[in-house]
Each structure stands twice: as structure tokens, then as C-alpha cells.
N, C-alpha and C. Protein backbone atom coordinates (compact mmCIF):
# COMPACT_ATOMS: atom_id res chain seq x y z
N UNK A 1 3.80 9.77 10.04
CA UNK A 1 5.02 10.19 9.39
C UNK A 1 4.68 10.91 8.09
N UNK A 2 5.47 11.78 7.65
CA UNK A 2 5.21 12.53 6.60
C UNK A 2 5.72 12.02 5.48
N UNK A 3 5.00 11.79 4.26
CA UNK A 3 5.52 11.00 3.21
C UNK A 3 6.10 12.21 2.39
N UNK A 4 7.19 11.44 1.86
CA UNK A 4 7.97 12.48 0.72
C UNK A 4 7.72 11.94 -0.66
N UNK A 5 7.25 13.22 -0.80
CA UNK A 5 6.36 12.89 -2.35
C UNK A 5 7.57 13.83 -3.58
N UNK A 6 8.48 14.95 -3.06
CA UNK A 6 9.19 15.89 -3.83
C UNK A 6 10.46 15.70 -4.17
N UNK A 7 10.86 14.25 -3.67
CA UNK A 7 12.05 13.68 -4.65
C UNK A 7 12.11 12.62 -5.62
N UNK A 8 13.06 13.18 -6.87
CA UNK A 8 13.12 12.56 -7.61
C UNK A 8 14.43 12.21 -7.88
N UNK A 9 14.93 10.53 -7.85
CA UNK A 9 16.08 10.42 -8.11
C UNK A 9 16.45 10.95 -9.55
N UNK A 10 17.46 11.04 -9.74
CA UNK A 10 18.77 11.36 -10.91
C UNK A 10 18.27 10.75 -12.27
N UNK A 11 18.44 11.19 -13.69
CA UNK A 11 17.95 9.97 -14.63
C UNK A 11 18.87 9.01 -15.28
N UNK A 12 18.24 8.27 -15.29
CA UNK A 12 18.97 6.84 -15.33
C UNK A 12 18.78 5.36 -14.42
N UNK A 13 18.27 6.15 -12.88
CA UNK A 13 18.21 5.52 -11.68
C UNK A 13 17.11 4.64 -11.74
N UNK A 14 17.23 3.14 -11.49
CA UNK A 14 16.67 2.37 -11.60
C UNK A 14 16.03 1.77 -10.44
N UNK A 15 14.98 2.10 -9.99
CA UNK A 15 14.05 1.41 -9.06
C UNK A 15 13.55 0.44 -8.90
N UNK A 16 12.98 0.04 -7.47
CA UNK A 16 12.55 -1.86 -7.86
C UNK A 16 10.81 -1.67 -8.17
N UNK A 17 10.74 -1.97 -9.05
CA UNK A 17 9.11 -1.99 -9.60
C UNK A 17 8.25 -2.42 -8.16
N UNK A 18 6.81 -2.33 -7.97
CA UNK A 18 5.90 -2.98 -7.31
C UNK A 18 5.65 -4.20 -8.03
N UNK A 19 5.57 -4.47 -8.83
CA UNK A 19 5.39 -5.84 -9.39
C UNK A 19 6.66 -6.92 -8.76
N UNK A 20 8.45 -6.39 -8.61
CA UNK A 20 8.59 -7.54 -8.41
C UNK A 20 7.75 -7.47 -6.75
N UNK A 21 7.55 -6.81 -5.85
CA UNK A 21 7.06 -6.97 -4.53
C UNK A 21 5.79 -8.14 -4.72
N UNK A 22 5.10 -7.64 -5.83
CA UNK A 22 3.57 -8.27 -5.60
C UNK A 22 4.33 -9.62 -6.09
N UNK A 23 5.00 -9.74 -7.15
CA UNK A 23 5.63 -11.08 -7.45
C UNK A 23 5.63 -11.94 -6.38
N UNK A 24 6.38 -11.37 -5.39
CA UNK A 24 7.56 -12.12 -3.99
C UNK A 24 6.18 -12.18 -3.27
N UNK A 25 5.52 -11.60 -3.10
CA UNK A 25 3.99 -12.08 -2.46
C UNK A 25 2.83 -13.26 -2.77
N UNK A 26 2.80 -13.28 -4.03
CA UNK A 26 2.47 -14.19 -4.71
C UNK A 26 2.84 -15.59 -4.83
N UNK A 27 4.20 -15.30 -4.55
CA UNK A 27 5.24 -16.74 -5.01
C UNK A 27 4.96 -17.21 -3.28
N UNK A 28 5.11 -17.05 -2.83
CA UNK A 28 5.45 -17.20 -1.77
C UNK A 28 4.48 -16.93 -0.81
N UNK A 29 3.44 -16.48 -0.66
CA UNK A 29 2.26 -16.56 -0.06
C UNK A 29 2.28 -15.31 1.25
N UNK A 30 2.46 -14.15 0.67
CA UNK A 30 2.81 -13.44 1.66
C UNK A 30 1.93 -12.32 1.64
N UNK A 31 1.66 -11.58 2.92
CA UNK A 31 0.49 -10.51 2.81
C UNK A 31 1.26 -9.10 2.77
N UNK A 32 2.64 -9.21 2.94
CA UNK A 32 3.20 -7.99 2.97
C UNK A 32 4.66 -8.31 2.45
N UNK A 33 5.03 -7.42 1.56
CA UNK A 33 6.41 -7.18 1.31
C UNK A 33 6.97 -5.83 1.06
N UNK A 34 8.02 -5.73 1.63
CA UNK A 34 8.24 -5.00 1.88
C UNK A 34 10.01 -4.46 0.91
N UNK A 35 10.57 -4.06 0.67
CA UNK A 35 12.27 -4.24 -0.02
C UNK A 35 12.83 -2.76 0.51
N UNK A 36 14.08 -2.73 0.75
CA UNK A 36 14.43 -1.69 0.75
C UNK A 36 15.83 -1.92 0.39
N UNK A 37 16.17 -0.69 -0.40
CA UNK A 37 17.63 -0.93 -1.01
C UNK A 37 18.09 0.57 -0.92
N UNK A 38 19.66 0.27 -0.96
CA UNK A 38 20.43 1.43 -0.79
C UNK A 38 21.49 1.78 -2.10
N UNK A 39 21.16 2.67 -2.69
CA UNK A 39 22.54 2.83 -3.78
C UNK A 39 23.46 3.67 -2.64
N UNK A 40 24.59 3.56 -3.14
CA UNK A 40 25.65 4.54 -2.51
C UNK A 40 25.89 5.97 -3.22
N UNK A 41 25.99 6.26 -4.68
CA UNK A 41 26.12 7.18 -5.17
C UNK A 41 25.26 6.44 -6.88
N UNK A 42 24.26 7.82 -6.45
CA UNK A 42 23.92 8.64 -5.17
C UNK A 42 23.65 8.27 -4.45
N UNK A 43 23.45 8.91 -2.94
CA UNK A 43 23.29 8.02 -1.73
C UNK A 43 21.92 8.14 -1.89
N UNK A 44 21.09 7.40 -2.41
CA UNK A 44 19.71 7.56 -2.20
C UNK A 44 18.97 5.49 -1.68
N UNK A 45 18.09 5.92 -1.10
CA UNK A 45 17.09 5.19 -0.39
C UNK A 45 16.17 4.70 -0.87
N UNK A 46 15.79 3.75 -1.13
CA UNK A 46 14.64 3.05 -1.94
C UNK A 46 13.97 2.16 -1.13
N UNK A 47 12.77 2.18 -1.74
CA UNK A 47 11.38 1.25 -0.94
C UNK A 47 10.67 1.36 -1.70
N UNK A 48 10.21 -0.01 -1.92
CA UNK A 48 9.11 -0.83 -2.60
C UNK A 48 8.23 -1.31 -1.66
N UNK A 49 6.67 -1.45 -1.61
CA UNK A 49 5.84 -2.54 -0.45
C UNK A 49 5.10 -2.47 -1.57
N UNK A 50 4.29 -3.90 -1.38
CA UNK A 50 2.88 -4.52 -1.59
C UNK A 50 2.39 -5.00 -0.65
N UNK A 51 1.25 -4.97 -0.69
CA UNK A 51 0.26 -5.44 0.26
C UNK A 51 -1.05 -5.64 -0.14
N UNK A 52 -1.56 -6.95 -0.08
CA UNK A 52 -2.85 -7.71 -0.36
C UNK A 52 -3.89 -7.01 -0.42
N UNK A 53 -4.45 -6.54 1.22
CA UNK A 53 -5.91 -5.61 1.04
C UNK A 53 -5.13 -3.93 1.40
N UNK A 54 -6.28 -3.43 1.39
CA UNK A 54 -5.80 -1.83 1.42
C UNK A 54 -5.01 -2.01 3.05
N UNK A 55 -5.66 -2.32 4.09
CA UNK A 55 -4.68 -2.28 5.29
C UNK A 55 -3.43 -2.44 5.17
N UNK A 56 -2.95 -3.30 4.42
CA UNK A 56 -1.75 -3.93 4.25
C UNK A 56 -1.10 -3.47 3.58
N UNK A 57 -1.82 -2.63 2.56
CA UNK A 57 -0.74 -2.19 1.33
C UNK A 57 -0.41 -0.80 2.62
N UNK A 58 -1.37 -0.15 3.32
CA UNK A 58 -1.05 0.69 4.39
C UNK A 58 0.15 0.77 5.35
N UNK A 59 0.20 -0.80 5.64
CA UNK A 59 1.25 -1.18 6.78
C UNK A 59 2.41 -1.37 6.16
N UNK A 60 2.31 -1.57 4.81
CA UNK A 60 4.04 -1.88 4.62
C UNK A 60 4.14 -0.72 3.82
N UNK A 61 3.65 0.53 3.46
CA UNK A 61 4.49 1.66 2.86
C UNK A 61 4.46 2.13 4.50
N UNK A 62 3.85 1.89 5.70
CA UNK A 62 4.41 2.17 6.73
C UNK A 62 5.63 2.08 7.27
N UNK A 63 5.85 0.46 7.35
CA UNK A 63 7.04 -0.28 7.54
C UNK A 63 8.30 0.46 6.79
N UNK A 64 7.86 0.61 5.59
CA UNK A 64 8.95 0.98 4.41
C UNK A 64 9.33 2.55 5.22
N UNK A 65 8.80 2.99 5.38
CA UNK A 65 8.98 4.40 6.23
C UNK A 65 9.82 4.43 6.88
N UNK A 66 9.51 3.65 8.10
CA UNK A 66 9.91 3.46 9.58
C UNK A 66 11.35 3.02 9.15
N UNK A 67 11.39 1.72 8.10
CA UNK A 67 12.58 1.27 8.16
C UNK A 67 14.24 2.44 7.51
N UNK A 68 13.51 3.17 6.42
CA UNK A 68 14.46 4.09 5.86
C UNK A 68 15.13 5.14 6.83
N UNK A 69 13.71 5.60 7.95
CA UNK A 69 14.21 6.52 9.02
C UNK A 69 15.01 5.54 9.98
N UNK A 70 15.16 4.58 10.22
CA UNK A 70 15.82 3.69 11.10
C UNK A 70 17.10 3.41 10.58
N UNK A 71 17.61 3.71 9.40
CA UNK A 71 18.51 3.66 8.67
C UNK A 71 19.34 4.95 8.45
N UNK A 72 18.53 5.94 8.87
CA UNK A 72 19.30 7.07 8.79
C UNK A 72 19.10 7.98 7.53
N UNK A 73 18.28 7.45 6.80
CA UNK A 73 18.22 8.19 5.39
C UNK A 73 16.86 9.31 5.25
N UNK A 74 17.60 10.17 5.29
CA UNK A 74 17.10 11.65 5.06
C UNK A 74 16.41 12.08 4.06
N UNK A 75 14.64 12.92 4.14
CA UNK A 75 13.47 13.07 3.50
C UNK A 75 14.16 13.00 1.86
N UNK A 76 15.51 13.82 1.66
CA UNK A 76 15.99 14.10 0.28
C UNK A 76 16.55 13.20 -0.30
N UNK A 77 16.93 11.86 0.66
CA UNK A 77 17.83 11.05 -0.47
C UNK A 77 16.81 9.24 -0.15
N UNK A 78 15.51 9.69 -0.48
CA UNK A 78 14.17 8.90 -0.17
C UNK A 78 13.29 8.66 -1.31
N UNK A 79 13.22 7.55 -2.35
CA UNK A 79 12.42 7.47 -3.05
C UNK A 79 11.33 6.01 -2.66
N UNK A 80 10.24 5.90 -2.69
CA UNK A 80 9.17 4.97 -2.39
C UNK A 80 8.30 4.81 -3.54
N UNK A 81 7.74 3.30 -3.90
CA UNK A 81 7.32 2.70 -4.36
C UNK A 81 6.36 2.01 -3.59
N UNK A 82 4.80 2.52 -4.06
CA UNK A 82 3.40 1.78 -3.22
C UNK A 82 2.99 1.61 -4.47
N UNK A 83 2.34 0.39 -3.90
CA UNK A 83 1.32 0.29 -5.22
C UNK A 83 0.16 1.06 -4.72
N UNK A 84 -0.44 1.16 -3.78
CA UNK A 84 -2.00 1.73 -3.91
C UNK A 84 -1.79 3.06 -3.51
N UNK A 85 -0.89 4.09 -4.32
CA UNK A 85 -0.67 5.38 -4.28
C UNK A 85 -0.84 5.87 -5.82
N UNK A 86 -1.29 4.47 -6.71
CA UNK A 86 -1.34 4.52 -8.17
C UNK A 86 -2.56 4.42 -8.89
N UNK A 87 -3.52 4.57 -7.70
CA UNK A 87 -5.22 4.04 -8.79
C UNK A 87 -5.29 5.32 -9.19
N UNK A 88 -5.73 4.63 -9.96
CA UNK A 88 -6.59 6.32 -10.97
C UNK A 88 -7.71 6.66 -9.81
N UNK A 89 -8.34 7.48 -10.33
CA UNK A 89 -9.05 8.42 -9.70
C UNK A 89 -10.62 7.38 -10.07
N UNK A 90 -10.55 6.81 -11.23
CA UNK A 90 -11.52 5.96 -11.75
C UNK A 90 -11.82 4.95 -10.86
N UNK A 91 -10.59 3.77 -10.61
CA UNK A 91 -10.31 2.77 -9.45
C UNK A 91 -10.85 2.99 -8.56
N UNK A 92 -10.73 4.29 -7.59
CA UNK A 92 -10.92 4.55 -6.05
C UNK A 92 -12.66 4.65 -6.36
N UNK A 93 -12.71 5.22 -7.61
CA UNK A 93 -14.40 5.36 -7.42
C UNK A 93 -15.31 4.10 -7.28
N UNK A 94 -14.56 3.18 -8.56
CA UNK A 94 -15.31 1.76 -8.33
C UNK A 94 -14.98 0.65 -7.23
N UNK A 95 -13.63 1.24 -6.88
CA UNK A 95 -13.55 0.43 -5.19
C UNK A 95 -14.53 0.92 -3.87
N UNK A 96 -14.87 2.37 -4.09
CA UNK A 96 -15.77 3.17 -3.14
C UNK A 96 -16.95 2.69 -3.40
N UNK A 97 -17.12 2.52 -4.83
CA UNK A 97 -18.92 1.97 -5.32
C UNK A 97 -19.20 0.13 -4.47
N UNK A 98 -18.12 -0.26 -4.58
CA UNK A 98 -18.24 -1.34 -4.54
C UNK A 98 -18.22 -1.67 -2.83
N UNK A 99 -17.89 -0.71 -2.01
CA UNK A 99 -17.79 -1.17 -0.97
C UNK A 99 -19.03 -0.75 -0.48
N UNK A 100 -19.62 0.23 -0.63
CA UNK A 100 -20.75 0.82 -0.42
C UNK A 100 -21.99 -0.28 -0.74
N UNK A 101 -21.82 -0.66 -1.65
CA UNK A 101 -22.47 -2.19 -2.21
C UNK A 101 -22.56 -3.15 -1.44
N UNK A 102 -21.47 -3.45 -0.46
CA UNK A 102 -21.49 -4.50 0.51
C UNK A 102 -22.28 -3.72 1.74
N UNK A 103 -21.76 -2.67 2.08
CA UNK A 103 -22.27 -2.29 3.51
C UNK A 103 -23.89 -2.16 3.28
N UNK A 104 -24.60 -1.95 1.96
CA UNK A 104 -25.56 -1.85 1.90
C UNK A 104 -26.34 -3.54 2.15
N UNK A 105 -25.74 -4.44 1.47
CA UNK A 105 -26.26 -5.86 1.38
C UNK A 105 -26.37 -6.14 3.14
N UNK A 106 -25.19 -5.68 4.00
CA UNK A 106 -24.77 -6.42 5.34
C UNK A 106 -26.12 -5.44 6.21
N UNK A 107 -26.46 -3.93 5.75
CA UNK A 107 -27.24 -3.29 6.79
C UNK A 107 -28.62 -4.07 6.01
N UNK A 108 -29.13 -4.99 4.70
CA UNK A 108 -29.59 -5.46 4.50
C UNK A 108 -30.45 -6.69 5.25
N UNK A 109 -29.16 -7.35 5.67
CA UNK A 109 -29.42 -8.34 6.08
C UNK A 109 -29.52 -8.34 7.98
N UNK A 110 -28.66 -7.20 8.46
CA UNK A 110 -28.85 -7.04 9.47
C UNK A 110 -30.13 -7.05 9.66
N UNK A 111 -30.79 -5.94 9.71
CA UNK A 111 -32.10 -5.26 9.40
C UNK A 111 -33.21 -6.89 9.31
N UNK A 112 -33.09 -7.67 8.21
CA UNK A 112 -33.62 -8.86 8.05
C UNK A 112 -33.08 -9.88 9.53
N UNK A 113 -32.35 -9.95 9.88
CA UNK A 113 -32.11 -10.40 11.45
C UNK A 113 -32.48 -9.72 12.94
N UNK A 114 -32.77 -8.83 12.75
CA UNK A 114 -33.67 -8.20 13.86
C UNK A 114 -34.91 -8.36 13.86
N UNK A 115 -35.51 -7.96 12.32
CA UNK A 115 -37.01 -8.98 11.94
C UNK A 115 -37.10 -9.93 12.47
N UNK A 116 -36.08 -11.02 12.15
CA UNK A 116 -36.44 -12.15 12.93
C UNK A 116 -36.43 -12.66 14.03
N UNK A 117 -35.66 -12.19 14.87
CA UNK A 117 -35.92 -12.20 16.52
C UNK A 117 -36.92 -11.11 16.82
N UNK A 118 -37.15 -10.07 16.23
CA UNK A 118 -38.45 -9.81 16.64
C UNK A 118 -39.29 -11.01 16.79
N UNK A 119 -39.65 -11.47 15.59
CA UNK A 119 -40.67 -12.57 15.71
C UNK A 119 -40.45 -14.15 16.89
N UNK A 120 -39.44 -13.89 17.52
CA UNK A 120 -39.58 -15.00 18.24
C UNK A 120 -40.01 -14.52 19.40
């Protein structure tokens, strides 16, 4: 689905933060949340998701998608709230460093487990 990144509600218009989502996740032990709310005038569409690991934060600005088009609400009267559409450019680097870090430790240890059935 194509995300709409080129609307901006009206000023004044008050959105539901990602924090309360991560809140309602937190409290409550949940890997996905998801909110969607409707003002009438303007008729605009709102969605908030959080989600725990990156998959998740994936699946519920998915969900959040699916559900607004299931509702009938049109690319223009569509505003969304992700949290992991917000790292800095800094974030993604030290989340990239850091994962790279693991896959290196795991082809580490792989590598050290083939050694050892070699030897048997």
C-alpha cells in the first residue's frame, strides 16, 4: 500500500501522540497497538501504531493502513502516526551497527560449531 506522506491536517488539529500507543503497550503488555480515530470536520482520519521490534512497529502502521482504507477514508483526509518513521538518520546507523554486531558474533560462533563436529 502506498503511504501518504503529503497531508497535513488543518492547524490546531490535535493528534494522538505515539507515546500514548507505546503507553497502552506497556501498561498492558501488548506487542502491537494500534488507534484509529475519526474527526468529522474536518473529515479527516487518524492512526497511531506502536510496535515492540521493528516487525511489529511494521505490522501495525500496516494494520493502521488497511484499517483507514476499510473505513472508507481517502489518501487526502489520512494522517498517520509511526513511531519508527522517526529515527534520525543517526539511530538507523547505530541500530544497523549493532545488528551487524550480532550477525557477526552468530557467523562467529557458527563457524566455531562446524569446527567442532569436524573434530568428532
Amino acid at each position: 500500500m502506498k503511504r501518504n506522506k503529503k497531508f497535513e491536517p488543518p492547524p490546531g488539529y490535535k493528534s494522538v501522540p505515539v507515546a500514548v500507543a507505546k503507553e497502552i503497550a506497556e501498561k498492558h503488555d501488548k506487542d502491537i497497538v494500534i488507534i484509529v480515530c475519526f474527526q468529522q470536520e474536518p473529515a479527516i482520519f487518524h492512526g497511531t501504531s506502536y510496535g515492540r521490534s521493528v516487525r511489529d512497529k511494521v505490522l501495525a502502521a500496516d494494520m493502521i493502513e488497511r484499517c483507514m482504507v476499510a473505513a472508507g477514508a481517502e489518501p487526502e483526509t489520512r494522517k498517520m502516526n509511526e513511531d519508527f518513521r522517526f529515527k534520525t538518520e543517526a539511530e538507523w546507523a547505530k541500530e544497523k551497527e549493532q545488528l551487524c554486531d550480532k550477525i557477526k558474533a552468530l557467523e562467529i560462533e557458527v563457524s566455531k560449531a562446524k569446527e567442532f563436529m569436524r573434530k568428532l
